[in-house]
N, C-alpha and C. Protein backbone atom coordinates (compact mmCIF):
# COMPACT_ATOMS: atom_id res chain seq x y z
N UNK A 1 0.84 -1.18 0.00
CA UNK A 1 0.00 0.00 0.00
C UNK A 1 0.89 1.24 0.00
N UNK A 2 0.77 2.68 -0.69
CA UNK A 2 1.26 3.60 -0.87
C UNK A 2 0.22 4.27 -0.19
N UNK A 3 0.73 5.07 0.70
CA UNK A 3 0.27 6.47 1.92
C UNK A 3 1.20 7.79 2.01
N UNK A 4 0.37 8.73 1.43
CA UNK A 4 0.64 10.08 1.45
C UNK A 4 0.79 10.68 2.54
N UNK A 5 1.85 11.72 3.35
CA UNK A 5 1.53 12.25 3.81
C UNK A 5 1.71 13.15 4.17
N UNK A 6 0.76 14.09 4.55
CA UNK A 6 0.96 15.77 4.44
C UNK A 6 0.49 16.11 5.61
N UNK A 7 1.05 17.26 5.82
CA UNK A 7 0.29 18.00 7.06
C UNK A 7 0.83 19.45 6.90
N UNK A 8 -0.05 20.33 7.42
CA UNK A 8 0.58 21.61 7.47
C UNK A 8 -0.11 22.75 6.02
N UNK A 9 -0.97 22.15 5.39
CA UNK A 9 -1.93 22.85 4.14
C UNK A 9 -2.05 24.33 4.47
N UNK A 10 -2.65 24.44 5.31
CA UNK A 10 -3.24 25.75 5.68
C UNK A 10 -3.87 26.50 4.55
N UNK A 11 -4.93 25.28 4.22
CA UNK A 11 -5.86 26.11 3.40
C UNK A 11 -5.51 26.05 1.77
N UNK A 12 -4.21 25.23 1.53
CA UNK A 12 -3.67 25.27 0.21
C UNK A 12 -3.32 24.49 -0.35
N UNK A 13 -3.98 24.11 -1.39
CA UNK A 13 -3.29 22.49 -2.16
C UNK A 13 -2.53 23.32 -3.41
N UNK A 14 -1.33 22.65 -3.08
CA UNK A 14 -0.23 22.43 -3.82
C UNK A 14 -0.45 21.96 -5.41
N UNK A 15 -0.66 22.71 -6.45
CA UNK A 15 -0.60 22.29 -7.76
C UNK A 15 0.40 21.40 -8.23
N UNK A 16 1.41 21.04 -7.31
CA UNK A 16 2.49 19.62 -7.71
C UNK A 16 2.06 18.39 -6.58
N UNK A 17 0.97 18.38 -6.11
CA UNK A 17 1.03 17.69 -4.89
C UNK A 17 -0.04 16.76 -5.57
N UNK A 18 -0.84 16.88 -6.76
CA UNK A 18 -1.31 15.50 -7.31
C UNK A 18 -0.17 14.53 -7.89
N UNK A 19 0.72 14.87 -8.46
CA UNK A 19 1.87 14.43 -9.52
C UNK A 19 2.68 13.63 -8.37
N UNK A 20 2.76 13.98 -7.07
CA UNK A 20 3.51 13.50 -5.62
C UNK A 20 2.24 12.75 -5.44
N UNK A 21 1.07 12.77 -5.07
CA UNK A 21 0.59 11.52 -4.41
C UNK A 21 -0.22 10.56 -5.53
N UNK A 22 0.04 10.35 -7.39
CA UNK A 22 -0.14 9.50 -7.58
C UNK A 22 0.12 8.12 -7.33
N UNK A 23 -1.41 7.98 -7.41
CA UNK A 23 -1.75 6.14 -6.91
C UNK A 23 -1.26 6.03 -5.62
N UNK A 24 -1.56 6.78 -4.56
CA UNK A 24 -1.75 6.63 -3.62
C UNK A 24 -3.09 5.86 -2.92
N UNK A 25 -2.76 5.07 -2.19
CA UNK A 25 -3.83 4.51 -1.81
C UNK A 25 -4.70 5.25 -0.54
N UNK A 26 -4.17 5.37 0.19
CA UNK A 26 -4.61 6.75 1.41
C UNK A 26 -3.96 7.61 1.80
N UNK A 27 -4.13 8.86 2.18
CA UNK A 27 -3.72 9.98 2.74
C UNK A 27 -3.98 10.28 4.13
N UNK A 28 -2.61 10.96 4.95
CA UNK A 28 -2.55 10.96 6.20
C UNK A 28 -2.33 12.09 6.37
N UNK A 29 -3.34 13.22 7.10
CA UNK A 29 -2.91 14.51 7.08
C UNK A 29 -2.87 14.85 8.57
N UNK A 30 -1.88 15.64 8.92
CA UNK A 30 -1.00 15.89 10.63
C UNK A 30 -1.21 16.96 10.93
N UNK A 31 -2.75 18.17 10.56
CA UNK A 31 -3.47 18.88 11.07
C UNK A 31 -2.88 20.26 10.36
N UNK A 32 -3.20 20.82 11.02
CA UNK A 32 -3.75 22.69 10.07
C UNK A 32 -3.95 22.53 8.14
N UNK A 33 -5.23 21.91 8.54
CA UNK A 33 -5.76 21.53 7.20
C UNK A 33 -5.80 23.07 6.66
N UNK A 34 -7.14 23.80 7.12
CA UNK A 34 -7.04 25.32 6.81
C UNK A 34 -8.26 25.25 6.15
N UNK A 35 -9.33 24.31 5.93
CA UNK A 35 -10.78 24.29 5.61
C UNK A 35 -11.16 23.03 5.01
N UNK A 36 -12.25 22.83 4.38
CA UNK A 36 -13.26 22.43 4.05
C UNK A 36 -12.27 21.71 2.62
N UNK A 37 -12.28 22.75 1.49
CA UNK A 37 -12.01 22.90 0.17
C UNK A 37 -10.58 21.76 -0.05
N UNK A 38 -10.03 21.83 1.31
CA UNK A 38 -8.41 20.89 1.40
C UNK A 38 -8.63 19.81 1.82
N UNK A 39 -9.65 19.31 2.74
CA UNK A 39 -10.42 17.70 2.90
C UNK A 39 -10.88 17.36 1.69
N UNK A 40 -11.57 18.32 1.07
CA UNK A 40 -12.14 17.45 -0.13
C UNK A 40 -11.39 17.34 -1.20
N UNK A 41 -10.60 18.00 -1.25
CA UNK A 41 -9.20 17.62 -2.78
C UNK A 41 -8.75 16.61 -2.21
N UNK A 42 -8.22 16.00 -1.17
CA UNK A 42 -7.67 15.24 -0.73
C UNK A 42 -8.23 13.65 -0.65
N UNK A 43 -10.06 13.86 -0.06
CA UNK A 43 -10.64 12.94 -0.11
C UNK A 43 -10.92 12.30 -1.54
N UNK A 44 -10.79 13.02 -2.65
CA UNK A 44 -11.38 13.03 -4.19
C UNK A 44 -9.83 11.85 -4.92
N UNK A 45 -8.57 12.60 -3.81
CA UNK A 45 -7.80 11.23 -4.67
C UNK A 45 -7.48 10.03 -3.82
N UNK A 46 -7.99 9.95 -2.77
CA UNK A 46 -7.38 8.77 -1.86
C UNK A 46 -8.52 8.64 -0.90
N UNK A 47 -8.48 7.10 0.35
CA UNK A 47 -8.89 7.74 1.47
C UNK A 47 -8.24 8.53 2.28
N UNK A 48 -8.89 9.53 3.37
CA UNK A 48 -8.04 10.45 4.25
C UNK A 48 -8.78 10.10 5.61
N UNK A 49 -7.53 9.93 6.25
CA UNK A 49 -7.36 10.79 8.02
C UNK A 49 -6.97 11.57 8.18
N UNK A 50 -7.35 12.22 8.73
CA UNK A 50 -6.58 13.95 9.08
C UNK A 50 -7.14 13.90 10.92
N UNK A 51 -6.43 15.15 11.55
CA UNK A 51 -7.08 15.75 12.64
C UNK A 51 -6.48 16.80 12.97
N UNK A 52 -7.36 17.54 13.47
CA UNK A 52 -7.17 19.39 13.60
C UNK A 52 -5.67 19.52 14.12
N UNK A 53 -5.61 20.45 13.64
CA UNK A 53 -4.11 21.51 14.11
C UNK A 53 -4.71 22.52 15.10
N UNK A 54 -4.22 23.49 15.85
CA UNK A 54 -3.91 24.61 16.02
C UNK A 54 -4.69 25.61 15.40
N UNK A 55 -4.79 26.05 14.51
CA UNK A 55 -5.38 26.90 13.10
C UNK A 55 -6.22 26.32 13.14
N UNK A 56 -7.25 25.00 13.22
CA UNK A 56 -8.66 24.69 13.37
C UNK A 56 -9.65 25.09 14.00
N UNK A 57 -8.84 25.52 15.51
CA UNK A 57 -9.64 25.74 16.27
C UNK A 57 -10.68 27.04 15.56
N UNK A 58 -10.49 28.05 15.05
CA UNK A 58 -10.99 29.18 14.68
C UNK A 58 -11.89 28.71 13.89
N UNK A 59 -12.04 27.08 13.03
CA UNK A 59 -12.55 26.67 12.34
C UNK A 59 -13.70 25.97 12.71
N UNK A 60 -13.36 26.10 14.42
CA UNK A 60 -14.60 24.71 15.10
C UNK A 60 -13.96 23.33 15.06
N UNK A 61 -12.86 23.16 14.73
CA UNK A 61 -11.94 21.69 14.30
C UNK A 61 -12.37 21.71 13.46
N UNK A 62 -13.42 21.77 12.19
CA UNK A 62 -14.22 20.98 10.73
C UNK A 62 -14.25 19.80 11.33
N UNK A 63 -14.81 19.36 12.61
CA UNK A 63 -15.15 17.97 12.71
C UNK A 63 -14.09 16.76 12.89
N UNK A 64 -12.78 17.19 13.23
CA UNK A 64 -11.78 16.66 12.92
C UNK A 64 -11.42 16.29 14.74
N UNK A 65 -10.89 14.73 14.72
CA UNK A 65 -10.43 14.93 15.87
C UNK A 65 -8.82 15.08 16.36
N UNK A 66 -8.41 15.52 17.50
CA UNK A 66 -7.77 15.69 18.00
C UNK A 66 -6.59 14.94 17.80
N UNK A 67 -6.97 13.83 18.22
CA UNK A 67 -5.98 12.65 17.74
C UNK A 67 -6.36 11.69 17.18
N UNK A 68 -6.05 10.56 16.30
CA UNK A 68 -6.45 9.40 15.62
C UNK A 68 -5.75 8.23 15.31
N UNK A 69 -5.92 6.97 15.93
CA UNK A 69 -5.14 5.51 15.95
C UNK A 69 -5.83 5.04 14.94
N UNK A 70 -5.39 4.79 13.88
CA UNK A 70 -6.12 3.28 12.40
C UNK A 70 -4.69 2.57 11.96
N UNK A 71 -5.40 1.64 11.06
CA UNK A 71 -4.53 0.78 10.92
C UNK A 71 -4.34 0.94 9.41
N UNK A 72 -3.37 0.72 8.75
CA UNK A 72 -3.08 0.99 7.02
C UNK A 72 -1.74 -0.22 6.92
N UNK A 73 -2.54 -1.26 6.32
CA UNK A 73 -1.73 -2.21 4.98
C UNK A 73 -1.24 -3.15 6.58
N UNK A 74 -1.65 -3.01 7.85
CA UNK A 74 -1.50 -4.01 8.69
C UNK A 74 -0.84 -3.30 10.01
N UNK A 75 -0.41 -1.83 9.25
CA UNK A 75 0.05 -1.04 10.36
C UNK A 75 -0.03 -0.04 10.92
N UNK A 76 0.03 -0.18 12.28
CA UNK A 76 -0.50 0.82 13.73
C UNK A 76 0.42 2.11 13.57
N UNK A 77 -0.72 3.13 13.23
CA UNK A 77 -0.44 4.48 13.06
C UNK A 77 -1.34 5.57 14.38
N UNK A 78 -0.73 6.33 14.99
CA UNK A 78 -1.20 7.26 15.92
C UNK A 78 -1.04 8.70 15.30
N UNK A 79 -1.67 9.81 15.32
CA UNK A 79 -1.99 10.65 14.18
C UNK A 79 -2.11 12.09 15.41
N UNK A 80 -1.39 12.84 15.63
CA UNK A 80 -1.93 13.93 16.18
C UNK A 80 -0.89 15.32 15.60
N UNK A 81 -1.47 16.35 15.53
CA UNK A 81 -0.66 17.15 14.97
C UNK A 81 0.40 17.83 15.87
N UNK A 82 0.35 18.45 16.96
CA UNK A 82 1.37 18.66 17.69
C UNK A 82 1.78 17.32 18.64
N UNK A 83 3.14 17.09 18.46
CA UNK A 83 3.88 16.42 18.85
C UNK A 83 3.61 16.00 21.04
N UNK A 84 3.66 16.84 21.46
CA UNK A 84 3.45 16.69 23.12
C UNK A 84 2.05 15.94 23.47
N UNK A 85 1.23 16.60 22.18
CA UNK A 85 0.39 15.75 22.56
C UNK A 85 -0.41 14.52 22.31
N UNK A 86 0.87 14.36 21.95
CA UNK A 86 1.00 12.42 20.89
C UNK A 86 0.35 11.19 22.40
N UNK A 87 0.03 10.12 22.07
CA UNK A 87 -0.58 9.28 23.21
C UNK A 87 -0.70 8.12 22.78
N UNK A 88 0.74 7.89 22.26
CA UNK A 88 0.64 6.89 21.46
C UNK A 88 0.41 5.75 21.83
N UNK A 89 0.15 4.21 21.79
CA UNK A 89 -0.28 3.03 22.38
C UNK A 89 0.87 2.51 22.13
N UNK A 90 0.98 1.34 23.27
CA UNK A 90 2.23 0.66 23.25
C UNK A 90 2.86 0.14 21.72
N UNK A 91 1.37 -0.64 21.15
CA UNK A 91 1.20 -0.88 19.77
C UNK A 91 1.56 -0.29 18.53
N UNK A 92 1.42 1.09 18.79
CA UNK A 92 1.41 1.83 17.53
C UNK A 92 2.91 1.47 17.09
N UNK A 93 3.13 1.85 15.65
CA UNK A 93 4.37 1.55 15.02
C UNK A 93 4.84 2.30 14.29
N UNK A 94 3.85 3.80 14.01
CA UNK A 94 4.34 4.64 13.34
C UNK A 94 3.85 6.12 13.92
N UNK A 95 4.36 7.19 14.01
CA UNK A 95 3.62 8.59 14.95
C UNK A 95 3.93 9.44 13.76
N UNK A 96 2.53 10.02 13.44
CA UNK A 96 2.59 11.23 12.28
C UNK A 96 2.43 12.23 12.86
N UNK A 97 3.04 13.40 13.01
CA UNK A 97 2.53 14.35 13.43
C UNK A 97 2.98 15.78 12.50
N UNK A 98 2.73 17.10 12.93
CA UNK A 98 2.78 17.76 11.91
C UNK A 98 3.43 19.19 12.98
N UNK A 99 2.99 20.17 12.48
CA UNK A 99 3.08 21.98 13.45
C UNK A 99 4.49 22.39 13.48
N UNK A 100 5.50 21.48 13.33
CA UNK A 100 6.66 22.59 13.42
C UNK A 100 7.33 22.99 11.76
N UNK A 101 6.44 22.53 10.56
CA UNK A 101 7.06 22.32 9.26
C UNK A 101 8.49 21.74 9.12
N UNK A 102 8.98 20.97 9.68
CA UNK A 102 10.32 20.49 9.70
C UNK A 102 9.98 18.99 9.42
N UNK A 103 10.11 18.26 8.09
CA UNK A 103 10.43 17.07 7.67
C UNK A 103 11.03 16.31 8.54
N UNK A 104 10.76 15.14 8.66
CA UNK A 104 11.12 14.14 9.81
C UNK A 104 11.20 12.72 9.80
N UNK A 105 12.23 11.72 9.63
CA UNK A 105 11.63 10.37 9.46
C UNK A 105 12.16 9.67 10.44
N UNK A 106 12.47 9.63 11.96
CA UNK A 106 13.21 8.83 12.93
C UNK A 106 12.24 7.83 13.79
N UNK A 107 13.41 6.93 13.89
CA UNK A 107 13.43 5.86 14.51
C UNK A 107 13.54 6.29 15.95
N UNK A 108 12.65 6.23 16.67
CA UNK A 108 12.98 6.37 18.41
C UNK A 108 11.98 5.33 18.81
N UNK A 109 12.87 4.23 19.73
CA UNK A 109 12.93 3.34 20.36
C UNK A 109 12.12 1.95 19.64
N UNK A 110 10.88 1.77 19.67
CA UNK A 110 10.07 0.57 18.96
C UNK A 110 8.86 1.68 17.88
N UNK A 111 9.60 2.58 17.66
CA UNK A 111 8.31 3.54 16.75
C UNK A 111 8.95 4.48 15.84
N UNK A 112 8.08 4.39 14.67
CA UNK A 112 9.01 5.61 13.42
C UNK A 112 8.22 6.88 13.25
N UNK A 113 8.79 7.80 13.92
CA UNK A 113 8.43 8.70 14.07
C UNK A 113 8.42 9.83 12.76
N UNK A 114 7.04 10.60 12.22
CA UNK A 114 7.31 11.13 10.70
C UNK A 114 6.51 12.27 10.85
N UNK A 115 7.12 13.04 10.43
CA UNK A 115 6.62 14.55 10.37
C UNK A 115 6.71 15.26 8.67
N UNK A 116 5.83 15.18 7.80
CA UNK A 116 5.73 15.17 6.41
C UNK A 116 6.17 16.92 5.52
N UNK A 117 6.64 17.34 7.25
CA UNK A 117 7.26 18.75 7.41
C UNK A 117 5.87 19.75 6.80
N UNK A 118 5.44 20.84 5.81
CA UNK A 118 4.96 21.71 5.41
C UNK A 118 4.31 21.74 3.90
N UNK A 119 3.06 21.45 4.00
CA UNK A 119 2.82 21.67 2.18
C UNK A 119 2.26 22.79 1.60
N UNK A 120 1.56 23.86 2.78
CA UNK A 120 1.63 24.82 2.09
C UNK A 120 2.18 26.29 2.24
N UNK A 121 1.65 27.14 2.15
CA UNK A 121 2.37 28.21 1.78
C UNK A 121 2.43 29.51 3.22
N UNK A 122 1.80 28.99 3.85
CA UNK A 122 1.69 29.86 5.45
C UNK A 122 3.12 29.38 5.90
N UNK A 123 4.16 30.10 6.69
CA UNK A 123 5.02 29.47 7.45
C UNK A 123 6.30 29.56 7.40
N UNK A 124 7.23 29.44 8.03
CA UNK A 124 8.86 30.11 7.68
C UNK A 124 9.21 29.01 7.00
N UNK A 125 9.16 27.79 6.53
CA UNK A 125 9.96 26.86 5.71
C UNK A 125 9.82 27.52 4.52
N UNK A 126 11.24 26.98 3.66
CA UNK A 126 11.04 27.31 2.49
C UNK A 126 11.22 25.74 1.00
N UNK A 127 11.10 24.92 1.68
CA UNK A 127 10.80 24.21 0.97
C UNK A 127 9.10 23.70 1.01
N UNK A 128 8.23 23.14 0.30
CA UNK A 128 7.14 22.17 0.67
C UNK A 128 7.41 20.79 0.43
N UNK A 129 7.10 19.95 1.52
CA UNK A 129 7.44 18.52 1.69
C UNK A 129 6.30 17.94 1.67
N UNK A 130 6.40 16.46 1.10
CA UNK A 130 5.18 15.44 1.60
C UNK A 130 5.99 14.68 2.20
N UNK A 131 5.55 12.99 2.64
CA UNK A 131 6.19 11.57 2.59
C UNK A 131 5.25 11.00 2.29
N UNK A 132 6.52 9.78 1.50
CA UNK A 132 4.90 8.70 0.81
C UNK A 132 6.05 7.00 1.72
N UNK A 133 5.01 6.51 1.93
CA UNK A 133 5.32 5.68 2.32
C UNK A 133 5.16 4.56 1.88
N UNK A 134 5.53 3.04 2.34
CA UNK A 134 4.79 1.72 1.34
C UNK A 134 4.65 0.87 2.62
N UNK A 135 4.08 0.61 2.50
CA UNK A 135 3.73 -0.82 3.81
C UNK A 135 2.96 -1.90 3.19
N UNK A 136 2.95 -3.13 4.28
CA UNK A 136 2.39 -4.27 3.85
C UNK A 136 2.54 -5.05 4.47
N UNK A 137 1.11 -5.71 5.00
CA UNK A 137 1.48 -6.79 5.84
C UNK A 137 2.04 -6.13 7.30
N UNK A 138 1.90 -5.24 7.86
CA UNK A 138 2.37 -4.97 8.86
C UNK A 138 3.51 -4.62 9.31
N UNK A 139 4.28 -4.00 7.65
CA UNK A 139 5.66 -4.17 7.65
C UNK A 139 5.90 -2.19 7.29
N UNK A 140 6.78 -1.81 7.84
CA UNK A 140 6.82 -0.36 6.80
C UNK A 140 8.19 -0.96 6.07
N UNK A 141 7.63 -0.79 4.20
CA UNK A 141 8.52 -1.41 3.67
C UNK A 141 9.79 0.07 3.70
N UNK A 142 9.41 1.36 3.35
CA UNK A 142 10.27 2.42 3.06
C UNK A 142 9.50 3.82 3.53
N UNK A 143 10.03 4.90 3.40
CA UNK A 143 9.05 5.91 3.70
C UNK A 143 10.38 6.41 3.44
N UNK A 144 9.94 8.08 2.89
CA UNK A 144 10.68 8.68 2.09
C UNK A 144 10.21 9.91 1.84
N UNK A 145 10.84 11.54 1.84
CA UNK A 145 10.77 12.75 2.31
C UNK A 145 10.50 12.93 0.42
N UNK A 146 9.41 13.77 0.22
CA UNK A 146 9.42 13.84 -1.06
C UNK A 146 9.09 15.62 -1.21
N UNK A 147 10.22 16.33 -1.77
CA UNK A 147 10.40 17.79 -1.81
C UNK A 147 9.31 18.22 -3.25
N UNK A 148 8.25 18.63 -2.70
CA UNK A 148 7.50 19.36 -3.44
C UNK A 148 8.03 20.83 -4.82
N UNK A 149 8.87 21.40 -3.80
CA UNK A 149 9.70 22.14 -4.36
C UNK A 149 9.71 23.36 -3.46
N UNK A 150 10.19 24.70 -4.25
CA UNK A 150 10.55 25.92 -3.41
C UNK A 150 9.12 26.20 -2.71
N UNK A 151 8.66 26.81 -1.76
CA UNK A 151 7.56 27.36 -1.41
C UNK A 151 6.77 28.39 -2.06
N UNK A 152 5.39 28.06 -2.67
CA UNK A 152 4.97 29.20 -3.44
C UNK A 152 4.48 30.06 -2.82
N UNK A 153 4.82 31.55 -3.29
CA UNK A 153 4.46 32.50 -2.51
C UNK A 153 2.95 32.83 -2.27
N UNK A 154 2.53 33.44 -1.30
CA UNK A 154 1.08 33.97 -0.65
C UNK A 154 1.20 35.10 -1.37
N UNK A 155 0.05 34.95 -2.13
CA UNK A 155 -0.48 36.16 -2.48
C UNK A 155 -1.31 37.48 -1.66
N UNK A 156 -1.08 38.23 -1.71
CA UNK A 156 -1.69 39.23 -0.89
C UNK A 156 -2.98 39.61 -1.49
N UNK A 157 -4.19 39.98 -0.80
CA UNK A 157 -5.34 39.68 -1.56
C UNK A 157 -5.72 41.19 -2.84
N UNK A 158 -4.76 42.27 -2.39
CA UNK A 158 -4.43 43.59 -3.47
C UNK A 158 -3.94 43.14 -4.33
N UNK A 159 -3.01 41.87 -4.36
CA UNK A 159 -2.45 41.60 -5.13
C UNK A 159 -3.54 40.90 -6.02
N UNK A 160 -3.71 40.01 -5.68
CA UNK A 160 -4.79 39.00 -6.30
C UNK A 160 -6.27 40.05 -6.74
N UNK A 161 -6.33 40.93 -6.47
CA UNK A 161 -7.67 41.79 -7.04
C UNK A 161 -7.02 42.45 -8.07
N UNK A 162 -5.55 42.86 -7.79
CA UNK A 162 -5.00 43.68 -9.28
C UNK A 162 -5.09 42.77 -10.37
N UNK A 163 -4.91 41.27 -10.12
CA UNK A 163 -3.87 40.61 -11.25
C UNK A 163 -5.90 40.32 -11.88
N UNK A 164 -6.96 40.49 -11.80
CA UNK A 164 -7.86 40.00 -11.69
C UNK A 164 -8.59 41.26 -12.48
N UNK A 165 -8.28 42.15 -12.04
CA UNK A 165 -8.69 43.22 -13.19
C UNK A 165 -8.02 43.46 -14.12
N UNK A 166 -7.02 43.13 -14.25
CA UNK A 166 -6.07 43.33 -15.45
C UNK A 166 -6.25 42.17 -16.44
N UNK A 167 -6.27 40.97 -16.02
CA UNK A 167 -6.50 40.01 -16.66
C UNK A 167 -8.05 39.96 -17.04
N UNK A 168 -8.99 40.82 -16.46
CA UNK A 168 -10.48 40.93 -17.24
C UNK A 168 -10.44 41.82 -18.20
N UNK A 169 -9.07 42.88 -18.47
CA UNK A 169 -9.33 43.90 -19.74
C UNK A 169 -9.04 42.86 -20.83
């Protein structure tokens, strides 16, 4: 099984981030989705887990919880976006988490710890990262930091009303 995973959207899907999670089988997102519009691009190419960030709260969570334990291709995944407040089960075998945009793939103690660093455009990183992973059978076969590219810039919304009348003459 191939698993995407992102965290850190804030509201923005990445125009290279279909071309990164083809044929993915599910998507794992590690909170500050940033709305509605970024669950459902996400849900449209894979299944998704996600659960709120930080930045949700203003949102009501969108229904999202806090933290989330499932299982993918045989293996025990614990899902929360800030790190402290991970709770993980003895079981779990893999910890996704997301909030500091810093890419992450370590091994600490009986658990692989992965942070899919930043995909969108809110935030001091300047790269955007996913990880895609492969498992099977209960095994993580590889998992692997996949650089989206430079960070695209935020448009300012003067900006985006100029480029919008100009492009209607």
């Amino acid at each position: 099984m191939l698993i995407g995973i992102i965290a850190d959207t804030h509201g923005y899907i990445d125009p290279r981030l279909p071309a990164a999670f083809a044929g993915v089988d599910a998507i794992v997102h590690g909170g500050d989705v940033g709305g509605e519009a970024v669950l459902a691009a996400l849900r449209a190419m894979a299944a998704l887990h996600a659960v709120r960030g930080n930045n949700e709260e203003k949102l009501g969570g969108l229904g999202l919880p806090l933290r989330a334990d499932f299982v993918l291709a045989g293996v025990r995944f614990h899902l929360v976006h800030q790190l402290p407040q991970a709770q993980p089960k003895r079981t779990t075998q893999v910890v996704v988490f997301g909030h500091s945009h810093k890419a992450l793939i370590e091994p600490r103690a009986d658990k692989l710890y992965v942070n899919p660093g930043a995909a969108g455009r809110a935030g001091f990183h300047r790269r955007q990262t996913v990880v895609l992973m492969r498992a099977g059978d209960g095994v993580i076969e590889d998992a692997a930091i996949v650089e989206l590219g430079a960070r695209e810039p935020r448009q300012r919304s003067g900006e985006a009303s100029a480029r919008r009348r100009q492009e209607s003459r």
